[in-house]
Protein backbone atom coordinates (compact mmCIF):
# COMPACT_ATOMS: atom_id res chain seq x y z
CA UNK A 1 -23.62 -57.46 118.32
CA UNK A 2 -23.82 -54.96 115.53
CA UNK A 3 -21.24 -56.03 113.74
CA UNK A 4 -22.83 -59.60 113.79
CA UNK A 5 -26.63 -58.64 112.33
CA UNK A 6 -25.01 -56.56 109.72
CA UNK A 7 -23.25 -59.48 108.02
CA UNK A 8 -25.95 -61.88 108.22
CA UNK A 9 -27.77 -59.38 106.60
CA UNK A 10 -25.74 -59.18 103.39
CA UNK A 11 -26.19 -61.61 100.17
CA UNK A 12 -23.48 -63.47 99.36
CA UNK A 13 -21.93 -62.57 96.09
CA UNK A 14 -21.88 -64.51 93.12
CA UNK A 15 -19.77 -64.61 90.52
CA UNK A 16 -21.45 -64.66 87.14
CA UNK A 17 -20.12 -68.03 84.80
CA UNK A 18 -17.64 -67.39 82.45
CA UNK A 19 -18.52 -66.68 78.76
CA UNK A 20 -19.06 -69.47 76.13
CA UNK A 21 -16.58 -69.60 73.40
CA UNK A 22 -18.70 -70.24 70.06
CA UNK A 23 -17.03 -71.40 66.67
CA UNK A 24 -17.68 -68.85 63.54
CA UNK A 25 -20.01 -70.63 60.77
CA UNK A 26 -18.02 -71.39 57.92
CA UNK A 27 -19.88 -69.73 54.89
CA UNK A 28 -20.48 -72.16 52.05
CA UNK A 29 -17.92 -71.92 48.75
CA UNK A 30 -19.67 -72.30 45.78
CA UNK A 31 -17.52 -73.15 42.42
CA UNK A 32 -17.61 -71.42 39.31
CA UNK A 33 -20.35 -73.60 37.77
CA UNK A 34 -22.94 -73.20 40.59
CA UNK A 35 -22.26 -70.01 40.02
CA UNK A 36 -22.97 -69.72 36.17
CA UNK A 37 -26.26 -72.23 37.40
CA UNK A 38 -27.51 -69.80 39.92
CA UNK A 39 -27.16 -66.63 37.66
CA UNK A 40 -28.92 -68.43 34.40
CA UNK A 41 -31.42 -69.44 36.80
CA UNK A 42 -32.13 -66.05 38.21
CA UNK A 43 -32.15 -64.62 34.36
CA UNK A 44 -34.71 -67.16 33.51
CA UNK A 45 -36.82 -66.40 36.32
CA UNK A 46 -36.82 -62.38 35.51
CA UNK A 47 -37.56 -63.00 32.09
CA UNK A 48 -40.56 -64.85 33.44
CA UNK A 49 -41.52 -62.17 35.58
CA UNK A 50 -40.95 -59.34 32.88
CA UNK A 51 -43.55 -61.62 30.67
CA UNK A 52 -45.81 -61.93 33.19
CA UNK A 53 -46.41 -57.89 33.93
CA UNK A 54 -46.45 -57.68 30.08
CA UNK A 55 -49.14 -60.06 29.93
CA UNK A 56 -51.02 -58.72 32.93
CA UNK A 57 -50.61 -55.07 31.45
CA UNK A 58 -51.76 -56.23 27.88
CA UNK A 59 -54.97 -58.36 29.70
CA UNK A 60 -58.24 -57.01 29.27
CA UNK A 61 -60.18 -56.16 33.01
CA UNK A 62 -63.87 -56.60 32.60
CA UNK A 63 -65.71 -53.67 34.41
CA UNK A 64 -67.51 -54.35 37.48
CA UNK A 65 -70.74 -53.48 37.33
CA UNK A 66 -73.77 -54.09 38.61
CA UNK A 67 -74.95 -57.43 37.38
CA UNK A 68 -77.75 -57.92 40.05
CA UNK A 69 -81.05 -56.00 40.36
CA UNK A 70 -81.37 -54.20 43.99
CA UNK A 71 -83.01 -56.79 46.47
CA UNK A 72 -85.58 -53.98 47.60
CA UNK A 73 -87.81 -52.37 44.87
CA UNK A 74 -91.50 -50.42 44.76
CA UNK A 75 -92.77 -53.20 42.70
CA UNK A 76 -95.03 -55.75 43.71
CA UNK A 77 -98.40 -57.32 43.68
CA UNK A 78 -100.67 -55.22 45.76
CA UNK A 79 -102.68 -57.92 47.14
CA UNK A 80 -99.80 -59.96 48.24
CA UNK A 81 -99.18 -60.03 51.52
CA UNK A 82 -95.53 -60.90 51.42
CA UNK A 83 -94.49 -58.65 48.42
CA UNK A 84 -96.94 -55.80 48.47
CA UNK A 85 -96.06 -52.29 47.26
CA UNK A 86 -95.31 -49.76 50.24
């Protein structure tokens, strides 16, 4: 009767699925003049880029000051009600 309980009581095992086989990517082959194309096109683009910092560098930055009056002040009509002097 032991014997019985005991293996009813166990999970059945399970074999886990084989792996899947995958296929490597082939990397693309690029020819001599894609080549050249790519590298003049990167040279281009760095000489753009070096241009660009020189012409930020060279750029004059306006300083930021303050270009509003403060929106509290001590000024004021006195008899005004709305804007009087504290």
């Amino acid at each position: 009767m032991n014997a019985s309980v005991a293996n009813a009581v166990q999970a059945p095992v399970v074999t886990p699925p084989p792996p899947v086989e995958t296929t490597p990517v082939a990397k693309p082959v690029l020819n001599e003049d894609q080549k050249k194309a790519l590298s003049d096109k990167d040279t281009k683009f760095s000489q753009k880029q070096d241009a660009l910092k020189k012409a930020r560098a060279n750029q004059i930055v306006p300083k930021r000051g303050k270009t509003q009056p403060p929106p509290f002040s001590k000024g004021g009509n006195t008899y005004d009600p709305l804007n009087a002097k504290l």
